[in-house]
Protein backbone atom coordinates (compact mmCIF):
# COMPACT_ATOMS: atom_id res chain seq x y z
CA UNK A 1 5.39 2.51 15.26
CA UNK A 2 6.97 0.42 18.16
CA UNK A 3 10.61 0.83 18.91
CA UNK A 4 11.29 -2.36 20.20
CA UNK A 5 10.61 -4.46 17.50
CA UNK A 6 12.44 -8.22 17.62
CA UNK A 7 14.07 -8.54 14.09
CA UNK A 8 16.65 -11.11 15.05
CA UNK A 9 14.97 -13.64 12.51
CA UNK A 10 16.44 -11.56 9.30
CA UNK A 11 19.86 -12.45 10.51
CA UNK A 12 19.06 -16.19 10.28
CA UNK A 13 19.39 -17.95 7.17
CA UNK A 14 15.47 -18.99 6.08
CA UNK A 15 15.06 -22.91 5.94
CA UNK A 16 11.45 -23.53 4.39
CA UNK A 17 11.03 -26.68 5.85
CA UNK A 18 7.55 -26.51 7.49
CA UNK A 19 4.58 -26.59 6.07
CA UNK A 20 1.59 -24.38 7.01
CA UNK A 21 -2.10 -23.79 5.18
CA UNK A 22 -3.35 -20.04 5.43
CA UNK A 23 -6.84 -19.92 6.03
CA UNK A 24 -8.36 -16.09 5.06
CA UNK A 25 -11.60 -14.93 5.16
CA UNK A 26 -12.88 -11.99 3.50
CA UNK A 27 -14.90 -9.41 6.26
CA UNK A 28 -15.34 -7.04 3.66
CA UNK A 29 -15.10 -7.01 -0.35
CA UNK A 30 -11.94 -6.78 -1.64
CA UNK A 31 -9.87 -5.58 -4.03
CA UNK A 32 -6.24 -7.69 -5.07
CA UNK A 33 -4.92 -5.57 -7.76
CA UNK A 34 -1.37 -6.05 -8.85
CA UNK A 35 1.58 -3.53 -8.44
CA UNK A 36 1.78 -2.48 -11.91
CA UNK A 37 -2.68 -2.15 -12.98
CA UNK A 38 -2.21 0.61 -15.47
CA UNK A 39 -5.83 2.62 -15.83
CA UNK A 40 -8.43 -0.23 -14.33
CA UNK A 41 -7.34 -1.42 -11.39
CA UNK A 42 -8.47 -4.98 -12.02
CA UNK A 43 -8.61 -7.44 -8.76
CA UNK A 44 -6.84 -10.91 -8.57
CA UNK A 45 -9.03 -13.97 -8.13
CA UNK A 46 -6.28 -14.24 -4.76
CA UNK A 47 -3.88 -12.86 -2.68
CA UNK A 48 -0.17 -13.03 -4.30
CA UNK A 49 3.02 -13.75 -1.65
CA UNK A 50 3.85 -9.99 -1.34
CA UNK A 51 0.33 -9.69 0.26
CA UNK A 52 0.50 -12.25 2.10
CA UNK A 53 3.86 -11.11 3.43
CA UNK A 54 1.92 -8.16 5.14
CA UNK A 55 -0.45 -10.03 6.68
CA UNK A 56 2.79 -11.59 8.15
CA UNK A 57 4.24 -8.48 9.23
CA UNK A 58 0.82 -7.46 10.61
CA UNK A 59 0.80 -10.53 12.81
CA UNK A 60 4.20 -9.72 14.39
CA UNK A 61 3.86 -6.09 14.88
CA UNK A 62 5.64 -5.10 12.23
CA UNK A 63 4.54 -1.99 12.05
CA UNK A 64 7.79 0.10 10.23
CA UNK A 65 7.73 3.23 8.29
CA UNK A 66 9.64 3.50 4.99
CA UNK A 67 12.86 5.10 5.98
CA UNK A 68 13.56 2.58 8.33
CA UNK A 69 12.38 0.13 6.36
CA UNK A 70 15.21 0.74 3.55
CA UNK A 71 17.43 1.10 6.56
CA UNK A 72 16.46 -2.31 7.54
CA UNK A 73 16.60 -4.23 4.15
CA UNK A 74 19.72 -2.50 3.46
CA UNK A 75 21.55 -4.38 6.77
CA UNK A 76 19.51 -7.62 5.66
CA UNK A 77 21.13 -7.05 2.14
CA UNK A 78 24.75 -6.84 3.28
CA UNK A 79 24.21 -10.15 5.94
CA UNK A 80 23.27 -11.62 2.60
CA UNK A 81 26.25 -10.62 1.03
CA UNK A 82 28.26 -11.75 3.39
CA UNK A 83 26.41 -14.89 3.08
CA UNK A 84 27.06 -14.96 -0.37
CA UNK A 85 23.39 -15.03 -1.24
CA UNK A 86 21.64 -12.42 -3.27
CA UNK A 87 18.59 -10.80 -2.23
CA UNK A 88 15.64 -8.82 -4.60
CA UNK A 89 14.10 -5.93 -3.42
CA UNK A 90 10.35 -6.91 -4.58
CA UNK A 91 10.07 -3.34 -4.66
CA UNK A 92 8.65 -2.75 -8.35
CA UNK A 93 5.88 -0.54 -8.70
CA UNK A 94 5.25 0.16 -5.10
CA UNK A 95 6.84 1.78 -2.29
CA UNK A 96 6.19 -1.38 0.16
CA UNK A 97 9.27 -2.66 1.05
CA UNK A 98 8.68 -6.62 2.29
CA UNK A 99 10.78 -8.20 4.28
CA UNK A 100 9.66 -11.54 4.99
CA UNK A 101 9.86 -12.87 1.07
CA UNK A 102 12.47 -15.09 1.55
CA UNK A 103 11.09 -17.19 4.50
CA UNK A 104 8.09 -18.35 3.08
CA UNK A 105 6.63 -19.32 -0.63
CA UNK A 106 3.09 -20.28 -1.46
CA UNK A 107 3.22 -24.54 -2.13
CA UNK A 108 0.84 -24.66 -5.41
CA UNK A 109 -2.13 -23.09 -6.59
CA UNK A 110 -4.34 -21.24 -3.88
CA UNK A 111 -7.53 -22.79 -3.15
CA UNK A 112 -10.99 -20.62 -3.23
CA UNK A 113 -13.85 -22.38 -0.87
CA UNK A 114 -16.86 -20.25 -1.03
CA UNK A 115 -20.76 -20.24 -0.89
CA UNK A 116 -21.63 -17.38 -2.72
CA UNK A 117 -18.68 -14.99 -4.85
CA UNK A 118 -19.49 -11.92 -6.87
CA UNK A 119 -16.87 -9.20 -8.58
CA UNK A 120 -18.47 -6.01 -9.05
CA UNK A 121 -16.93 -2.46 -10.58
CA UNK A 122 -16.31 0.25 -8.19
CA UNK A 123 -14.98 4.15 -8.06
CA UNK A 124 -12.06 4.25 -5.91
CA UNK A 125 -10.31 7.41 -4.08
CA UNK A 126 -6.87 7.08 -5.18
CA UNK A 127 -4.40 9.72 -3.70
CA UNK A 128 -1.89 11.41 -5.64
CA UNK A 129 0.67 14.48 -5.16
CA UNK A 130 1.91 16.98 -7.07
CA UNK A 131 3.89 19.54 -5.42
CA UNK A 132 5.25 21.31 -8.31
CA UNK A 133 1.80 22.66 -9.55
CA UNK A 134 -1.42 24.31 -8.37
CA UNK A 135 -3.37 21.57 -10.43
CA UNK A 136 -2.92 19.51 -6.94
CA UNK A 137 -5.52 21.81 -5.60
CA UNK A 138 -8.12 21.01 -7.71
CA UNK A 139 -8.34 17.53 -6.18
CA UNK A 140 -8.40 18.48 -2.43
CA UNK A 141 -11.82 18.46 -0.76
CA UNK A 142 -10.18 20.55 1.92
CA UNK A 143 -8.12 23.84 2.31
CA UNK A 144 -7.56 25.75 4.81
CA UNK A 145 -10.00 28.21 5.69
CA UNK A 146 -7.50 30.95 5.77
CA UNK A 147 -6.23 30.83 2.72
CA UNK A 148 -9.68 30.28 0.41
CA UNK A 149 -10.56 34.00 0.30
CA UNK A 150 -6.97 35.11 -1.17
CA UNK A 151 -7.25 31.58 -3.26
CA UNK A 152 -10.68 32.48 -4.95
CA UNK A 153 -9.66 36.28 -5.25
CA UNK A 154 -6.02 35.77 -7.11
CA UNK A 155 -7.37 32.63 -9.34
CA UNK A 156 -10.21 34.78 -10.20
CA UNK A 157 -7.71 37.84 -11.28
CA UNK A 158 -5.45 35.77 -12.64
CA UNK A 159 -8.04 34.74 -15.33
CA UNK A 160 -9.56 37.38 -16.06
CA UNK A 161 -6.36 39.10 -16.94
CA UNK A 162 -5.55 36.35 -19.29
CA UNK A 163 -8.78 36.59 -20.76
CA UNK A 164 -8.38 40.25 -21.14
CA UNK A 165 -4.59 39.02 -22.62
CA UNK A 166 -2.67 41.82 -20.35
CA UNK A 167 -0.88 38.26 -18.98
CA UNK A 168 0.12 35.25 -21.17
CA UNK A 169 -1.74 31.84 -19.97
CA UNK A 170 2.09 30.79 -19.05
CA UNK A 171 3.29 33.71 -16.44
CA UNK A 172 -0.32 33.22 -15.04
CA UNK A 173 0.39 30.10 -14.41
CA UNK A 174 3.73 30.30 -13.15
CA UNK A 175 2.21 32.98 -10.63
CA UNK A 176 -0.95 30.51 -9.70
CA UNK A 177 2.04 27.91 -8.65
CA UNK A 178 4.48 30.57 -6.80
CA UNK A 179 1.05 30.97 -4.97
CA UNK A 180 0.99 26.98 -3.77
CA UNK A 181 4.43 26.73 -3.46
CA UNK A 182 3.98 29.86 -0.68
CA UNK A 183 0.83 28.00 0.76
CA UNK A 184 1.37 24.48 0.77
CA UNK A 185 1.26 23.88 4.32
CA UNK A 186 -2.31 24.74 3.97
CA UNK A 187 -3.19 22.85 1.69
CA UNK A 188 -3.92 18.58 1.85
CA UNK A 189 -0.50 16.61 1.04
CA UNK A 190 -2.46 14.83 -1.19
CA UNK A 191 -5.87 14.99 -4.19
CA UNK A 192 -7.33 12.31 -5.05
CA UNK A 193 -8.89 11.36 -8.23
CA UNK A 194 -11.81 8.79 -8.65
CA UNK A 195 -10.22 5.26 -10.63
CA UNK A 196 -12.21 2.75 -11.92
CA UNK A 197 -11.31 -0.23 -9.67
CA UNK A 198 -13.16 -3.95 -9.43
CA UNK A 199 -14.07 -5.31 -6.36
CA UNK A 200 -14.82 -9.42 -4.93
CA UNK A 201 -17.20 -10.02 -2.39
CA UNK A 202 -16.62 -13.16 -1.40
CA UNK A 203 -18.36 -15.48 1.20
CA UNK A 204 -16.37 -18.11 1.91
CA UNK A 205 -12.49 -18.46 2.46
CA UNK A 206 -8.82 -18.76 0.45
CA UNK A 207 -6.62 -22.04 1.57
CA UNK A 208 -3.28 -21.08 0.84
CA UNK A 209 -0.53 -24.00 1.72
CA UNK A 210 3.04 -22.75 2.22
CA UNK A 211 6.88 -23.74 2.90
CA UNK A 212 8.08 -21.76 5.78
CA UNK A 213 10.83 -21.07 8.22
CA UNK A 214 10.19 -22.91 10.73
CA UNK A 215 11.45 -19.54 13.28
CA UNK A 216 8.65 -17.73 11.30
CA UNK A 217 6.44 -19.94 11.30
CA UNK A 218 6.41 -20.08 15.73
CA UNK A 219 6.54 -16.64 15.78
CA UNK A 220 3.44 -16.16 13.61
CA UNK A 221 1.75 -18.90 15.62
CA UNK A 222 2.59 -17.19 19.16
CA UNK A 223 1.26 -13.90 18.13
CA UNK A 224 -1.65 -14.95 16.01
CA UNK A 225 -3.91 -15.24 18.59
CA UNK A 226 -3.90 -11.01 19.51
CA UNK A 227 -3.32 -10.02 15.94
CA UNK A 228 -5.37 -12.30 13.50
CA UNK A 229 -7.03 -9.25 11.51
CA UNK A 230 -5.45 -7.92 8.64
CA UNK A 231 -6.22 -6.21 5.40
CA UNK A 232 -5.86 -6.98 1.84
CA UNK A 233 -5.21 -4.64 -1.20
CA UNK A 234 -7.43 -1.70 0.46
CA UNK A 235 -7.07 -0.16 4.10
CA UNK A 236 -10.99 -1.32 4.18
CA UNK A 237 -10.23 -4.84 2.96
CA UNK A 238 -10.59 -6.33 5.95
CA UNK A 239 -10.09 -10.27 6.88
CA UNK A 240 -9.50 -12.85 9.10
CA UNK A 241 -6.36 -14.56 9.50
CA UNK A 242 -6.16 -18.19 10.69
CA UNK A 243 -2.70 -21.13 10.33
CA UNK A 244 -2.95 -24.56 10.21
């Protein structure tokens, strides 16, 4: 993450008073799915503004973990006030804080050129935690090596004990998570769990016209150039990013 970052456009008021077409093209299938899917991840038919506002923040560097992300917003947020303008957060069902929302907004219906367009169904590795049970382990792929003989050995007693009913199913469990909670820095952050999730491969590109700040707009344009690959919906959703 750079520590030099040039944020001085958040302190500006946003004028959309440009207008710009986003040209994307796909370099890999992708998968658009909304913040809020529920059990099939389902993939949009294009990319929505919130998506596009990481492309944006991927053209300017923007690289910014979440703590100083809030930290950010939450100065943005009180310039508003000040301002007497109220922000959203366009936080709902995801931890991705944007912060570009207000200087752009997408000017009509996307457009979808392509030659040849196919949406296909896919198993996906999505990552979850649990750090208040050993279930999490059951997910991992990888533990450390110096905790699987002690791992196999207790899990092992632990139910055959319960089968032999000298230990209720519940204190075997509690003992199988005092066990994780002891070991959990040897053992992945997170499982993952394969989700049902639909895919687009597309051959062609999305023409997306826009009302932007004109600041943003320049500083996307002198950067562009060095940074015009970006991803959407998936780290392997790969595409190319061109303005007009």
């Amino acid at each position: 993450m750079q520590t030099n970052l040039d944020l001085s456009l958040l302190k500006e008021l946003p004028e959309l008073s440009a207008k710009v077409t986003l040209e994307i093209r796909p370099l890999a299938p992708l998968s658009m799915v909304s913040e809020m899917p529920g059990s099939y991840y389902k993939s949009m038919k294009y990319p929505d503004k919130k998506m596009i506002c990481g492309l944006f923040e991927n053209i300017l560097d923007w690289h910014i973990d979440l703590p100083l992300r809030k930290n950010i917003f939450k100065e943005y947020k009180a310039i508003r006030k000040k301002q007497k303008i109220e922000v959203d957060d366009y936080v709902s069902g995801s931890t991705y804080q944007p912060l570009l929302m207000d200087y752009f907004s997408i000017n009509g219906k996307p457009k979808v050129k392509f030659e040849s367009l196919c949406f296909y169904k896919d198993l996906w590795n999505r990552c979850y935690r649990r750090s208040d049970s050993y279930k999490h382990i059951n997910g991992c792929r990888n533990v450390d090596i110096d905790i699987l003989a002690e791992k196999s050995k207790l899990f092992s007693m632990w139910e055959k004990v319960v089968e032999e009913k000298k230990l209720s199913s519940k204190d075997a469990d509690k003992e199988r998570n005092k066990w994780f909670s002891d070991n959990m820095g040897a053992i992945p952050c997170f499982y993952t769990s394969p989700t049902s999730r639909e895919f687009i491969a597309i051959n062609g590109i999305f023409e997306i016209s826009l009302l932007i700040d004109i600041h943003l707009r320049d500083l996307l344009f002198q950067n562009i150039n060095s940074n015009n690959l970006g991803y959407l919906g998936t780290s392997e959703g790969w595409v190319d990013i061109k303005l007009k």
